[in-house]
N, C-alpha and C. Protein backbone atom coordinates (compact mmCIF):
# COMPACT_ATOMS: atom_id res chain seq x y z
N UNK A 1 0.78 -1.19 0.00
CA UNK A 1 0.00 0.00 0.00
C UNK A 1 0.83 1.27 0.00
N UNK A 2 1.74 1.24 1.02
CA UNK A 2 2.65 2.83 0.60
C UNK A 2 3.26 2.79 -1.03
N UNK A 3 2.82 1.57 -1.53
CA UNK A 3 3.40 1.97 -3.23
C UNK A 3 2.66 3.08 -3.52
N UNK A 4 1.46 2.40 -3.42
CA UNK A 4 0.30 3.19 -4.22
C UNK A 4 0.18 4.84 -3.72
N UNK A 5 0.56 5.39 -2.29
CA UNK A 5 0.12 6.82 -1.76
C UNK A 5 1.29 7.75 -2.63
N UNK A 6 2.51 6.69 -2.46
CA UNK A 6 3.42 7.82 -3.49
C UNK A 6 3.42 7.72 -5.15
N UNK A 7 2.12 6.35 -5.55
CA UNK A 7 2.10 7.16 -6.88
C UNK A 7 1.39 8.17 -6.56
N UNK A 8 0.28 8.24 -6.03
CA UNK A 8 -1.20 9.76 -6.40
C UNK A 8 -0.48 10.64 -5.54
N UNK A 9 0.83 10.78 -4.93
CA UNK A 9 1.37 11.72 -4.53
C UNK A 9 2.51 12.26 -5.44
N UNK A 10 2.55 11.51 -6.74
CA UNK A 10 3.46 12.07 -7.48
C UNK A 10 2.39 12.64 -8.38
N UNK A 11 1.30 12.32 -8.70
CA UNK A 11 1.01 13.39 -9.73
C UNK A 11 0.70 14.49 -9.95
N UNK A 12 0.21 14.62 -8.37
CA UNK A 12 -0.24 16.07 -8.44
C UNK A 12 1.06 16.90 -8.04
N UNK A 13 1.78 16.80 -7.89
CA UNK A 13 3.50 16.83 -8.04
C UNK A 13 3.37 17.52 -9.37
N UNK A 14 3.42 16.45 -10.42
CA UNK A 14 3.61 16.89 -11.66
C UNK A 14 2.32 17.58 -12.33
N UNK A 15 1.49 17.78 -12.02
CA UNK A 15 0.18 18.76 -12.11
C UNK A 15 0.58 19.75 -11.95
N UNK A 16 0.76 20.07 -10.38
CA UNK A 16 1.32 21.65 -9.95
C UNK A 16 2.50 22.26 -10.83
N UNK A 17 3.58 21.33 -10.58
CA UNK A 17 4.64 21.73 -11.87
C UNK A 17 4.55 21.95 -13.07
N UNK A 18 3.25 21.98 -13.71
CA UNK A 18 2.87 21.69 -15.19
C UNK A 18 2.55 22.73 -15.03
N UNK A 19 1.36 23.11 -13.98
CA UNK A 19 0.77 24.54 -13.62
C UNK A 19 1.64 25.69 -13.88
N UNK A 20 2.53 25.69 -12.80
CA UNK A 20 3.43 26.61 -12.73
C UNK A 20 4.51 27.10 -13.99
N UNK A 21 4.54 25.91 -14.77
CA UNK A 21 5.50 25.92 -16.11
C UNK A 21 4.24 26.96 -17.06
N UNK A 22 2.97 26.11 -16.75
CA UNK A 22 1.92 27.10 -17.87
C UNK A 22 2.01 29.03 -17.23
N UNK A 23 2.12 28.71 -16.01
CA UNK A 23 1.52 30.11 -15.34
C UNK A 23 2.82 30.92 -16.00
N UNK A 24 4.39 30.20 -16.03
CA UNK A 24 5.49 31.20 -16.29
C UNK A 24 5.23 31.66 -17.85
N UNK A 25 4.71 30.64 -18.11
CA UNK A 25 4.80 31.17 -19.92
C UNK A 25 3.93 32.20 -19.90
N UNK A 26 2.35 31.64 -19.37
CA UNK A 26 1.83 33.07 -19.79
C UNK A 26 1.96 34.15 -19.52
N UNK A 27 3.00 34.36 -18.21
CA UNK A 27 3.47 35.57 -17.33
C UNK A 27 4.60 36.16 -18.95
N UNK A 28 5.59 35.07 -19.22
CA UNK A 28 6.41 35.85 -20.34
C UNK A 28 5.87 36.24 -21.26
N UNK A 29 4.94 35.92 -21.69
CA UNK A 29 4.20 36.12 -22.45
C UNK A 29 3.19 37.73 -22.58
N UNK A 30 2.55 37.61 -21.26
CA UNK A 30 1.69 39.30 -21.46
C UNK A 30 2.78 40.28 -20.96
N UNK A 31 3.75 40.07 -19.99
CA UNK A 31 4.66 40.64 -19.40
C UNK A 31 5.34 41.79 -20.97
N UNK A 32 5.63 41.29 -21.85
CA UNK A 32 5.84 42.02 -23.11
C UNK A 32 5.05 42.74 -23.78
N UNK A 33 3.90 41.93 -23.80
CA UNK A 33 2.64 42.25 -24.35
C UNK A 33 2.03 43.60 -24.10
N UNK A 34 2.14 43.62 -22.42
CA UNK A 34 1.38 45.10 -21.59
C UNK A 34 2.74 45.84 -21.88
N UNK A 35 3.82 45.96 -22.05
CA UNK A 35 5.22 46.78 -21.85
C UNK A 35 5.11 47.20 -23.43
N UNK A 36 4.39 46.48 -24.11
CA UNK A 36 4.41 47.17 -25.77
C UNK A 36 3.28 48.10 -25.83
N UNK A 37 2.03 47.49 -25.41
CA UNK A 37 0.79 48.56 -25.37
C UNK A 37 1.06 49.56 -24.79
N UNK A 38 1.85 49.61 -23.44
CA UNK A 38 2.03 51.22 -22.61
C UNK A 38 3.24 52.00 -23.34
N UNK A 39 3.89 51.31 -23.91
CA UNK A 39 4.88 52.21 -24.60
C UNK A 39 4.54 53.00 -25.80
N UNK A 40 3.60 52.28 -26.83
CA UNK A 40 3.00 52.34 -27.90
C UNK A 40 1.74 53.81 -27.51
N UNK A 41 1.06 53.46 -26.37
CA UNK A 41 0.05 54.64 -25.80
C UNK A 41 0.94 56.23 -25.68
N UNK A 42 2.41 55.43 -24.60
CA UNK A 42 3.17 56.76 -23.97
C UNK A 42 3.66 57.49 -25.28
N UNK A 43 4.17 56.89 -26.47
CA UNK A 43 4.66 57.42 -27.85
C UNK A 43 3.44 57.95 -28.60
N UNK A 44 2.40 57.54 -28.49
CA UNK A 44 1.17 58.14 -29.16
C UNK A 44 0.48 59.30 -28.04
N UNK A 45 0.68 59.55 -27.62
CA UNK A 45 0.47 60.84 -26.80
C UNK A 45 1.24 61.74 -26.86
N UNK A 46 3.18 61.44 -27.11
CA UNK A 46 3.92 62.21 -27.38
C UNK A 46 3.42 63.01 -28.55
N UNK A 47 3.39 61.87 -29.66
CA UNK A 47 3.56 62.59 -30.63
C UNK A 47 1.51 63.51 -30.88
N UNK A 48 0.87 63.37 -30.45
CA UNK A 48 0.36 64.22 -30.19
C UNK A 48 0.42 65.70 -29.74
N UNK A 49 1.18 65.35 -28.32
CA UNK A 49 1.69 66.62 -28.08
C UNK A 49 2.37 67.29 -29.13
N UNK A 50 3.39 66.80 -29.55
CA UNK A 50 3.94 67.41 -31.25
C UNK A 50 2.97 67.87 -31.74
N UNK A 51 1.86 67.34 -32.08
CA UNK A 51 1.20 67.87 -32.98
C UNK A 51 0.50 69.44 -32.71
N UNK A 52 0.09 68.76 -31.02
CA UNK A 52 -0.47 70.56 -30.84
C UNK A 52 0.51 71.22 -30.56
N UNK A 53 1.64 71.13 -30.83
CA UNK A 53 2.55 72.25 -30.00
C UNK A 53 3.20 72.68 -31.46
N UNK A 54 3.21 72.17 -32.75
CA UNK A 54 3.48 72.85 -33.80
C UNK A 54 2.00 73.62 -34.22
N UNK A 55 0.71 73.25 -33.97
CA UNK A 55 -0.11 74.38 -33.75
C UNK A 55 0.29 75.30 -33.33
N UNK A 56 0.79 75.24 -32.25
CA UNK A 56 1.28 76.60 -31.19
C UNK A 56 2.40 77.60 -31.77
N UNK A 57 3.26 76.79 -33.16
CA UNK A 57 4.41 77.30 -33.47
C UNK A 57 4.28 78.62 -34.27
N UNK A 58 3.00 79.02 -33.89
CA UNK A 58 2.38 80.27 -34.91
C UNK A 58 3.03 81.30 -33.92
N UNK A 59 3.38 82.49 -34.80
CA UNK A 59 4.52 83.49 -33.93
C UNK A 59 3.10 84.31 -33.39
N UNK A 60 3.27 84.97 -32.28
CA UNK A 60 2.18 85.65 -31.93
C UNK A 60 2.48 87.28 -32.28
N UNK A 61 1.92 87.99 -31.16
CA UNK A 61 2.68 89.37 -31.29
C UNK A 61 3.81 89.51 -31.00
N UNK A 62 4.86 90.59 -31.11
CA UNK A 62 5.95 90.40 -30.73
C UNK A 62 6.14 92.08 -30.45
N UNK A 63 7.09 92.16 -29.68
CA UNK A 63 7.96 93.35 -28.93
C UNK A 63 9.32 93.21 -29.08
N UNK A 64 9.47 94.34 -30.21
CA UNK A 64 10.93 94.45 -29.76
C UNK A 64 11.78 94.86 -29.04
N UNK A 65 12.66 94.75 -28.51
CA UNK A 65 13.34 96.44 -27.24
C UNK A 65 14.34 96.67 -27.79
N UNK A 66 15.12 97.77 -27.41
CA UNK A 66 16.20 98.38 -27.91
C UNK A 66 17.75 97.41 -27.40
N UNK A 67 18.17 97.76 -28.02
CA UNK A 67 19.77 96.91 -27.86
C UNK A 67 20.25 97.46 -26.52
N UNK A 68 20.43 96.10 -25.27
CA UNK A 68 21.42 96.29 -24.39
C UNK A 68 22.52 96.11 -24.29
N UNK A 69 23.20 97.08 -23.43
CA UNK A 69 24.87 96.79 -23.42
C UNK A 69 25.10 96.70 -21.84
N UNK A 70 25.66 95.66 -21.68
CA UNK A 70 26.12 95.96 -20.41
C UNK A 70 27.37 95.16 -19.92
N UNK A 71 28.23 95.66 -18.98
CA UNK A 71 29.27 94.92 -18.43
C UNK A 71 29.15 93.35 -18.12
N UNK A 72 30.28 92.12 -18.72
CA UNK A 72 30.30 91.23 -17.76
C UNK A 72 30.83 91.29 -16.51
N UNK A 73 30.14 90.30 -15.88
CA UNK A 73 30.19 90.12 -14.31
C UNK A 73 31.85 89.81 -14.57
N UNK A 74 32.90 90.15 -13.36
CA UNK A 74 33.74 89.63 -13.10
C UNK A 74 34.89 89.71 -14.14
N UNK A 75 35.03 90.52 -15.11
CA UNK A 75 35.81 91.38 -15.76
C UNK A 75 36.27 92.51 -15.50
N UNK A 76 35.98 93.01 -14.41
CA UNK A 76 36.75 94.21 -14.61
C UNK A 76 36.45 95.26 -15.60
N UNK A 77 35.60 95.25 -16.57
CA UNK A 77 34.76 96.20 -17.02
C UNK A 77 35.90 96.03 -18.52
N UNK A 78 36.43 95.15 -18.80
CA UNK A 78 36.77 95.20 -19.86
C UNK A 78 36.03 94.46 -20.83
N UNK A 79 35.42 93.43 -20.74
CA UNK A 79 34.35 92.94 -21.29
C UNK A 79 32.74 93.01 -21.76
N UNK A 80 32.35 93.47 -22.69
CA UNK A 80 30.86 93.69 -22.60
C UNK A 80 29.93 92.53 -23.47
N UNK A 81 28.96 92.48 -23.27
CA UNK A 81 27.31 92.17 -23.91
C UNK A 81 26.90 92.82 -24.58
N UNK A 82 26.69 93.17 -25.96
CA UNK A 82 25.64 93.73 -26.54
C UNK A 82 24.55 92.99 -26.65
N UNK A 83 23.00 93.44 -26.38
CA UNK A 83 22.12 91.71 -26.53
C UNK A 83 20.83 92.97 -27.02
N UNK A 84 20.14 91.86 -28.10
CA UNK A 84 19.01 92.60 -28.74
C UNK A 84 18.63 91.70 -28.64
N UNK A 85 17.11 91.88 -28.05
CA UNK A 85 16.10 91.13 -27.29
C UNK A 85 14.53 91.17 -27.60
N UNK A 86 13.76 90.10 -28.43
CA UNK A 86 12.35 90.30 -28.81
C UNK A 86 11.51 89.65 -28.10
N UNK A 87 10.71 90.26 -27.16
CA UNK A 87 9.59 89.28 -26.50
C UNK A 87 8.31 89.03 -27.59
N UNK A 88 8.28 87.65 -27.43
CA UNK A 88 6.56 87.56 -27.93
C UNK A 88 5.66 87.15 -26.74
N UNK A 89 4.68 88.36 -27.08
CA UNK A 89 3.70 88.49 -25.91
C UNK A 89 1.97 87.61 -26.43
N UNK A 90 1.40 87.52 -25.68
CA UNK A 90 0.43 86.84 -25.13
C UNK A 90 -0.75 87.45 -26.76
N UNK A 91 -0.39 88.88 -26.69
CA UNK A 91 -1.59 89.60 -27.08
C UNK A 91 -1.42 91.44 -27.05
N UNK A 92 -2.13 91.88 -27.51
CA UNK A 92 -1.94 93.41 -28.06
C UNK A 92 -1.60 94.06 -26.61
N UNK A 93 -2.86 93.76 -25.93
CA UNK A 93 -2.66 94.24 -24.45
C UNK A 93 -1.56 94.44 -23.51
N UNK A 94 -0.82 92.99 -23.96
CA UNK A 94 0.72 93.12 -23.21
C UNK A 94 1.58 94.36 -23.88
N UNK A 95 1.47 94.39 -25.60
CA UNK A 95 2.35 95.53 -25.76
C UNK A 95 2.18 96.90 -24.85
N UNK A 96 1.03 97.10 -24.61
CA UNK A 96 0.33 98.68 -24.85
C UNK A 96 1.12 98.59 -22.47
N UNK A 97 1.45 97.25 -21.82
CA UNK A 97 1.65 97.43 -20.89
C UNK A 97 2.92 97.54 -20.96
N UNK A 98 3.73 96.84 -21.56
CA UNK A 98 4.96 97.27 -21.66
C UNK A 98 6.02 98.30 -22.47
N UNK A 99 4.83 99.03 -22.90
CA UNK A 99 5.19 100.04 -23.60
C UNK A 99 5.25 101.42 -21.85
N UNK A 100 4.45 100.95 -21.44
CA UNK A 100 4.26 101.68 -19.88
C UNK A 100 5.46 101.15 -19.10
N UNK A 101 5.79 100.04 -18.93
CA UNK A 101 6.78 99.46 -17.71
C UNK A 101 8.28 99.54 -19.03
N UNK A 102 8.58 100.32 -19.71
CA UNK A 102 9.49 99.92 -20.32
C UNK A 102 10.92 100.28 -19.69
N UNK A 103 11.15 101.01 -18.78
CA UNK A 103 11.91 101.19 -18.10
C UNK A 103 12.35 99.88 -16.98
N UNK A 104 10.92 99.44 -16.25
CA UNK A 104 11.33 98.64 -15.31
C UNK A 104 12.14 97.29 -16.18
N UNK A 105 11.16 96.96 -17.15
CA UNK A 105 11.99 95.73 -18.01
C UNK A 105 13.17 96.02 -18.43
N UNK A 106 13.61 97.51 -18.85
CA UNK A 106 15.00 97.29 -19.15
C UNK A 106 15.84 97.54 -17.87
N UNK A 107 15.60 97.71 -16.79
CA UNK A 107 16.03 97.52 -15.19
C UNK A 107 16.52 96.16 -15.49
N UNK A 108 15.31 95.33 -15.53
CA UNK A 108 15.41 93.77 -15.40
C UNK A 108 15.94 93.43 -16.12
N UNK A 109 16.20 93.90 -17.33
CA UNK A 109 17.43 92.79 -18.34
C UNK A 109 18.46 93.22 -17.68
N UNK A 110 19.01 95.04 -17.42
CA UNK A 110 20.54 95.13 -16.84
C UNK A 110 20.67 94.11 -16.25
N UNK A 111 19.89 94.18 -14.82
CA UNK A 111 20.24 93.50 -13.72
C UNK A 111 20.98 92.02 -13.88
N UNK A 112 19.76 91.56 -14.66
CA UNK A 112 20.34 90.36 -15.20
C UNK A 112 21.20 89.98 -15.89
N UNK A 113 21.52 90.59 -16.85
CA UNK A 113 22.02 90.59 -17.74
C UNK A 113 24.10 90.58 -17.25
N UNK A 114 23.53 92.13 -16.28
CA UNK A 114 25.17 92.20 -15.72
C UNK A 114 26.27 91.27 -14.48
N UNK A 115 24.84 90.48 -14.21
CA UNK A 115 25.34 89.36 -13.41
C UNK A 115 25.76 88.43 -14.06
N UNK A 116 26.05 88.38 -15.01
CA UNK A 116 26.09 87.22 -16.04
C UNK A 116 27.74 86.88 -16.17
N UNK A 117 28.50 85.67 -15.64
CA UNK A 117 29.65 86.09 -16.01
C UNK A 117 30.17 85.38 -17.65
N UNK A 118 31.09 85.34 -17.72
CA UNK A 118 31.55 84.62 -18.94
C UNK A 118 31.34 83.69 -19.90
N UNK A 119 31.48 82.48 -18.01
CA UNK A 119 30.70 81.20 -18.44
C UNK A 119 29.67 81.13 -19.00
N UNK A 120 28.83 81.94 -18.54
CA UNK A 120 27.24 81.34 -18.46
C UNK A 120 27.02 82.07 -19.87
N UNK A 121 27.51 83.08 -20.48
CA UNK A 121 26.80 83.69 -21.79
C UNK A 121 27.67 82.69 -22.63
N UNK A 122 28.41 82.19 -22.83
CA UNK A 122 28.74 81.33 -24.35
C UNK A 122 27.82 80.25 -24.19
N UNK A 123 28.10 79.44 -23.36
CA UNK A 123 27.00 78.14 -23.83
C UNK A 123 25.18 78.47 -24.06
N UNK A 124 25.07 77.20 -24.95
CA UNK A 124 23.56 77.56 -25.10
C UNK A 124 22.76 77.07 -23.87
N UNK A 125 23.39 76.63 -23.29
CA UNK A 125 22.21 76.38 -21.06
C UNK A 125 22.32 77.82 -20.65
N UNK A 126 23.36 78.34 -20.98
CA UNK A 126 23.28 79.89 -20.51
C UNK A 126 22.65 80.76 -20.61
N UNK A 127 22.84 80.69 -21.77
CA UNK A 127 21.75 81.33 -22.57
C UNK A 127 19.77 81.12 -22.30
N UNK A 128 20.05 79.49 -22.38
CA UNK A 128 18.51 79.09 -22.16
C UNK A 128 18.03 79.95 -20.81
N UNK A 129 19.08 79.75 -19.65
CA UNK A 129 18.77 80.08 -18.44
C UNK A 129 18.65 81.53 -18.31
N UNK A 130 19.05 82.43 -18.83
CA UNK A 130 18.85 83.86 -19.02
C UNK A 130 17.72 84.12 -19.56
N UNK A 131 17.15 83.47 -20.69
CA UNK A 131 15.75 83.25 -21.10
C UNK A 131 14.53 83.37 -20.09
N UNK A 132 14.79 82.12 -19.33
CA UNK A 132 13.69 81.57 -18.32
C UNK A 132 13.58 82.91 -17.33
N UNK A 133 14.93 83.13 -17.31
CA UNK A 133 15.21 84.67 -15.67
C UNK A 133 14.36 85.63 -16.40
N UNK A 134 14.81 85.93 -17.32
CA UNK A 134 13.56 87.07 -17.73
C UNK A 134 12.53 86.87 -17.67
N UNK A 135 11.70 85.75 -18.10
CA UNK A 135 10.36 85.02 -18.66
C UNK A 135 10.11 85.61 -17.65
N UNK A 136 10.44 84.57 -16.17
CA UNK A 136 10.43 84.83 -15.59
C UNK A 136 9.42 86.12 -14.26
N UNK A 137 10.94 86.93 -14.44
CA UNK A 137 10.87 88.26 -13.70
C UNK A 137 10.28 89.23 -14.07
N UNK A 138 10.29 89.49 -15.92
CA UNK A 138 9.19 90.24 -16.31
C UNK A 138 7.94 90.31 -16.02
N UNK A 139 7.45 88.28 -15.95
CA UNK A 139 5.74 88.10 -16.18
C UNK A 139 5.39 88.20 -14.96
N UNK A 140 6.44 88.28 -13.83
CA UNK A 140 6.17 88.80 -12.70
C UNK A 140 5.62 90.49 -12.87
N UNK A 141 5.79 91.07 -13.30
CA UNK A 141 5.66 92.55 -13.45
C UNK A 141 4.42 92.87 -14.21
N UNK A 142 4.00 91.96 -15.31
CA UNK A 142 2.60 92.40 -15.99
C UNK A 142 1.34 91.63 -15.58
N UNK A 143 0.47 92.21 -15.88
CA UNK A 143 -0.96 92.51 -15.37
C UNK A 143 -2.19 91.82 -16.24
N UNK A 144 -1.62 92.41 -17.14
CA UNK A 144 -2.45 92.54 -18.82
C UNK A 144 -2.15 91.09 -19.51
N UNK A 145 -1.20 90.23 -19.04
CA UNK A 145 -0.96 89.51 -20.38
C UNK A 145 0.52 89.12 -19.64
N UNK A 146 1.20 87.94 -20.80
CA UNK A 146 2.19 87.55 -20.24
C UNK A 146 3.21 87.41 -21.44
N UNK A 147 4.34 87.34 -21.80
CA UNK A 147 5.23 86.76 -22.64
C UNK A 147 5.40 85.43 -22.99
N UNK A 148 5.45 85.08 -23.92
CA UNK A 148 5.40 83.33 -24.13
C UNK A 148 6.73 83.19 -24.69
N UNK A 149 7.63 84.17 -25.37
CA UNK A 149 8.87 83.75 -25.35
C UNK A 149 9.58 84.83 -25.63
N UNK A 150 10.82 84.54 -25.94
CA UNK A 150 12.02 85.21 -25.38
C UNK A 150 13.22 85.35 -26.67
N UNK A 151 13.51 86.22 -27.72
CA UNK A 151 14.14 85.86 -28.64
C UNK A 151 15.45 86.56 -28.61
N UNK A 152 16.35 86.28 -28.83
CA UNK A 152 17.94 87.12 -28.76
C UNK A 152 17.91 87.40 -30.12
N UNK A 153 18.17 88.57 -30.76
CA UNK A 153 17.79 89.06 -31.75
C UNK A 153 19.64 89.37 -32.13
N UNK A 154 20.33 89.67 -30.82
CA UNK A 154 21.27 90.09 -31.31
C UNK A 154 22.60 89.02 -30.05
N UNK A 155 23.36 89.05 -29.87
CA UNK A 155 24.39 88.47 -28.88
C UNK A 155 25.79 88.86 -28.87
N UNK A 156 26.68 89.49 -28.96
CA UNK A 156 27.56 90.27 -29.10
C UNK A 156 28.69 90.46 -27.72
N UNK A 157 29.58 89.45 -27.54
CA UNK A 157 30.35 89.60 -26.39
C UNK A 157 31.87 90.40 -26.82
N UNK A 158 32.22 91.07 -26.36
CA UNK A 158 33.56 91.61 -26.57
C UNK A 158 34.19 92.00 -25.54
């Protein structure tokens, strides 16, 4: 009789193991499956976004300002910036406000502008980041409307 308990104790032995061999496959199996659908979704949403954001690539209004000059930081005043600078604004409204604050904004580029040392104006992160400081500190200042971007019209270190 103990023959017989360890056969029906071997099969379900090899049942469960059969189980578990089926359960791994189908695990390898959707495990790819769901990792292709969410990737395939996350890339089709990207490129969506592309799509509305070259909608967006329509130039709006724009402001130009007059050409700044100002000292680099940490030269000794032998070094300068010339920088010609175009905001594009939101809408008409923003011009007609910064045609009023045009003083304080060109406050805010000096300021900025003259802290700037060497490093930071050649590379293009430098640059980007001087961008954002204005975006920034200006749209802090208006009321009416805001700037949506930031164009260097001119760049001129000597």
């Amino acid at each position: 009789m103990p023959e017989e308990n360890d056969v029906t104790q071997a099969q379900p032995k090899k049942k469960s193991s059969l189980k578990l061999v089926l359960i791994g496959l189908i695990v390898m199996i959707l495990v790819p499956v769901i990792g292709f659908g969410i990737a395939a979704k996350v890339l089709m949403s990207d490129s969506e976004k592309k799509t509305d954001s070259l909608e967006d690539n329509e130039m709006g209004e724009v402001y130009p300002l007059e050409t700044i000059v100002v000292n680099i930081a940490n030269t000794h005043g032998t070094r300068y910036l010339r920088a010609g600078i175009t905001f594009e604004v939101s809408g008409k409204e923003v011009i007609k406000e910064l045609d009023k604050r045009n003083s304080q904004v060109t406050d805010i580029l000096i300021m900025i502008l003259s802290n700037k040392e060497l490093n930071d104006l050649i590379d293009t992160a430098g640059k980007n980041q001087i961008r954002r400081e204005i975006l920034d500190k200006v749209n802090a200042k208006l009321t009416d409307g805001k700037l949506k971007n930031i164009y260097f019209t001119e760049f001129v270190i000597q």
